[in-house]
Protein backbone atom coordinates (compact mmCIF):
# COMPACT_ATOMS: atom_id res chain seq x y z
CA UNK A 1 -107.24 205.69 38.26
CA UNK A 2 -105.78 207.64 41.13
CA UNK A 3 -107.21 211.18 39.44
CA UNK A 4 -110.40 209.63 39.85
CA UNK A 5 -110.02 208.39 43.44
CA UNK A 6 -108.53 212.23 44.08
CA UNK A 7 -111.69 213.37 42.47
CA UNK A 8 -114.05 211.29 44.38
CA UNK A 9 -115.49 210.11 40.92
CA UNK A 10 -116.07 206.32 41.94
CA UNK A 11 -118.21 205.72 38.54
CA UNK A 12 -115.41 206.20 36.60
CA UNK A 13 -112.90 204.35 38.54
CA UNK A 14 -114.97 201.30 38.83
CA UNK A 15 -115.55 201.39 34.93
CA UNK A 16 -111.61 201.52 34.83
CA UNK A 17 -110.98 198.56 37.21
CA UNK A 18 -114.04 196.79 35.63
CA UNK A 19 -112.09 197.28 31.96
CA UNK A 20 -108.86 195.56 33.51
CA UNK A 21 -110.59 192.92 35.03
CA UNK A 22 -112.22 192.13 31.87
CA UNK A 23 -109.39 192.08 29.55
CA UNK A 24 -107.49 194.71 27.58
CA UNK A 25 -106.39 195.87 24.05
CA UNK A 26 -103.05 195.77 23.05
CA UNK A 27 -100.56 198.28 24.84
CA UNK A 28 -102.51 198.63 27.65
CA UNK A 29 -101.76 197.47 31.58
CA UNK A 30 -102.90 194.27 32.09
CA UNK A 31 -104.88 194.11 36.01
CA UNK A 32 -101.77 191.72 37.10
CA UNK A 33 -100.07 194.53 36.90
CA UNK A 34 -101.87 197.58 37.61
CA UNK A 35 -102.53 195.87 41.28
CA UNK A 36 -98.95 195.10 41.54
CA UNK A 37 -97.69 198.33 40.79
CA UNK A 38 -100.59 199.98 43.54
CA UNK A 39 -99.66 197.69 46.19
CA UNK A 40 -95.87 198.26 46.03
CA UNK A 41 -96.18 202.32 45.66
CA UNK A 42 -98.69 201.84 49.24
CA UNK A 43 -95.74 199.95 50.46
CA UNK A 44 -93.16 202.64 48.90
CA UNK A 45 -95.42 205.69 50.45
CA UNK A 46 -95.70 203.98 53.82
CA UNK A 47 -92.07 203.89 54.29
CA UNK A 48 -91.53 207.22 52.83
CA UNK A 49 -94.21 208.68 54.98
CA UNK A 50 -92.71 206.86 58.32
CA UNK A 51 -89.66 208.07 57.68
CA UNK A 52 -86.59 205.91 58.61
CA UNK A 53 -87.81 203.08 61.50
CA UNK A 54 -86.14 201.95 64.30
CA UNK A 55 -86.21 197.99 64.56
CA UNK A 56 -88.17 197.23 67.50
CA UNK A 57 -89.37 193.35 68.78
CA UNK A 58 -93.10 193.59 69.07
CA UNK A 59 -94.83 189.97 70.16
CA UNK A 60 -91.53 188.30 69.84
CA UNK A 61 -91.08 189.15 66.25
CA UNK A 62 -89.49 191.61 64.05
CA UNK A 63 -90.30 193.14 60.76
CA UNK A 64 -93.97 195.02 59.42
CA UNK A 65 -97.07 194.45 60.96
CA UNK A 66 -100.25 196.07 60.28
CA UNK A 67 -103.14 196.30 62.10
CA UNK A 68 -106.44 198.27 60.63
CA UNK A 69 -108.58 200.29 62.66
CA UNK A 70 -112.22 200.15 61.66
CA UNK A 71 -114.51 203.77 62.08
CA UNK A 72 -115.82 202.69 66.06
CA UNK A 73 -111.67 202.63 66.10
CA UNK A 74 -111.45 199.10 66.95
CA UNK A 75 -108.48 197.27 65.92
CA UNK A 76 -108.74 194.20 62.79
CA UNK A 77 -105.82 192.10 61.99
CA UNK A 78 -104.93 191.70 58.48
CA UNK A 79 -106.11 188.24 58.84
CA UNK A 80 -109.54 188.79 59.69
CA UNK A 81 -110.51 190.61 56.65
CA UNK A 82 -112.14 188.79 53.79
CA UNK A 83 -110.79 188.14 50.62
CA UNK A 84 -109.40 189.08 48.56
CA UNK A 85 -108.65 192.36 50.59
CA UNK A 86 -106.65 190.20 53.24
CA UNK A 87 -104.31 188.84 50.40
CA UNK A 88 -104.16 192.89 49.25
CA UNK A 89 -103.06 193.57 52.49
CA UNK A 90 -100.58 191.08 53.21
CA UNK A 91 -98.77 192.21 49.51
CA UNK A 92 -98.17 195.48 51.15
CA UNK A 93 -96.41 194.01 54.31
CA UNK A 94 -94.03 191.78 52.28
CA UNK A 95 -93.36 194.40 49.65
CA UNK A 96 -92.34 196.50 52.99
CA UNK A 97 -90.22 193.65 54.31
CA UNK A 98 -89.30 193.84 50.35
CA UNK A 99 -90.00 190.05 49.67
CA UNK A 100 -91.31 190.21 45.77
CA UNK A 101 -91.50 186.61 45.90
CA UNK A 102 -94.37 186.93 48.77
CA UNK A 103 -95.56 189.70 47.02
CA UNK A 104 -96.44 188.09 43.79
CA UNK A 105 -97.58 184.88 45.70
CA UNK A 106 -100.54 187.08 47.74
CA UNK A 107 -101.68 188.60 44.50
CA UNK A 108 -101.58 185.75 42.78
CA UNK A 109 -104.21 184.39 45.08
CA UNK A 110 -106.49 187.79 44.53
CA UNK A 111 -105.86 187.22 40.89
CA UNK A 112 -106.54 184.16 40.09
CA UNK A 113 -108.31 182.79 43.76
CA UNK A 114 -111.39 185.69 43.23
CA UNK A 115 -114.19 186.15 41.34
CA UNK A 116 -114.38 189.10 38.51
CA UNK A 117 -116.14 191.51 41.22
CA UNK A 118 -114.02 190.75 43.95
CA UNK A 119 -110.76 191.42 41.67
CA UNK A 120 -112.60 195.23 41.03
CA UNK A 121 -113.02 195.96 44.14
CA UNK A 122 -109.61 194.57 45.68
CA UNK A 123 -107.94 197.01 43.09
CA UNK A 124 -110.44 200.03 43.34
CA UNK A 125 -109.43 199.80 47.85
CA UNK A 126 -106.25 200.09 46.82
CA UNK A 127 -106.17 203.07 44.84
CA UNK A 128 -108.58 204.74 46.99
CA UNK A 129 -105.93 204.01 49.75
CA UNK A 130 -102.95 204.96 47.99
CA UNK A 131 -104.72 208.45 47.09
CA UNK A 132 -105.16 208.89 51.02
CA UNK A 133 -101.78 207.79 51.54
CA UNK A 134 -100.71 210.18 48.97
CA UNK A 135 -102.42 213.17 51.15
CA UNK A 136 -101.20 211.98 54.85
CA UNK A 137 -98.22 214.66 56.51
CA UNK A 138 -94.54 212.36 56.98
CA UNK A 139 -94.34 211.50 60.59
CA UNK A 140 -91.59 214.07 62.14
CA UNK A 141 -88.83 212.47 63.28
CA UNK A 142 -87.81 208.97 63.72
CA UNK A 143 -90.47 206.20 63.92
CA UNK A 144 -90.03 203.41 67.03
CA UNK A 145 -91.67 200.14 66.77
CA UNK A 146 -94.16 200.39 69.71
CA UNK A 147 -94.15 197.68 72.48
C-alpha cells in the first residue's frame, strides 16, 4: 500500500484498502491490523524524525500533542476532525506516549464505530501520511516542547 501512495496511484490503493475492509483470504492481513501497524510506524517515524525531545509543560500538561494545520495554514485540533480520522489521530498520540492500551481502544472505535467507506478512507490517510512522513528531513538537533 505505501508503493502505491509513493507512486501517487490512488486507484490501486483504494482497491487495496477496499479488499481489507471487505474481508480477506487466508494468510492475508486482516484491516485490524494493517491500520494498527500504519498508525504505530507514523508514531515510530515521528519520533525518529524529531529526534530525541526535551519534556516541556505546554497548557499545564505534559506529554504529545498534535495540532494539524489545514492548506490556508490555520491550526485544527485533533478533536475537531470528523470521524473516524479524529480516532486515527488520537492512536498516533498514545502510541507516542506508548500507551497500546489507548491505542487499540481509538481504533477500535474506527473499526468497529464506522461505516465500510469511512474504515477505507481512515486507512488510505494514513498511508498517504506515513509515505510523506517517510520523505520529511530529521529535525537537526534537539527538539523543545514550545511554550
Amino acid at each position: 500500500m505505501l508503493a502505491f501512495a509513493g507512486d501517487g496511484d490512488r486507484v490501486t490503493l483504494t482497491q487495496q484498502a477496499a479488499a481489507l475492509v471487505y474481508g480477506r483470504r487466508p494468510g492475508e492481513a486482516s484491516y485490524d491490523d494493517v491500520l494498527e501497524w500504519v498508525v504505530n510506524t507514523v508514531a515510530d517515524v515521528i519520533a525518529e524524525k524529531m529526534g530525541p525531545a526535551v519534556d516541556g509543560d505546554v497548557d499545564g500538561t505534559t506529554g504529545y500533542a498534535i495540532t494539524l494545520r489545514t492548506p490556508e495554514g490555520d491550526h485544527l485540533p485533533i478533536e475537531d476532525l470528523p470521524t473516524p480520522e479524529r480516532y486515527v489521530w488520537q492512536a498516533v498520540v498514545e502510541a507516542l506516549e506508548g500507551d497500546a492500551r489507548r491505542v487499540h481502544g481509538c481504533l477500535e472505535i474506527v473499526e468497529r464505530g464506522s461505516g465500510p467507506g469511512e474504515r477505507a478512507r481512515a486507512l488510505i490517510e494514513a498511508v498517504c501520511l506515513l509515505d510523506r512522513l517517510l520523505d520529511l528531513p530529521a529535525l537537526p538537533g534537539t527538539y523543545t516542547v514550545p511554550e
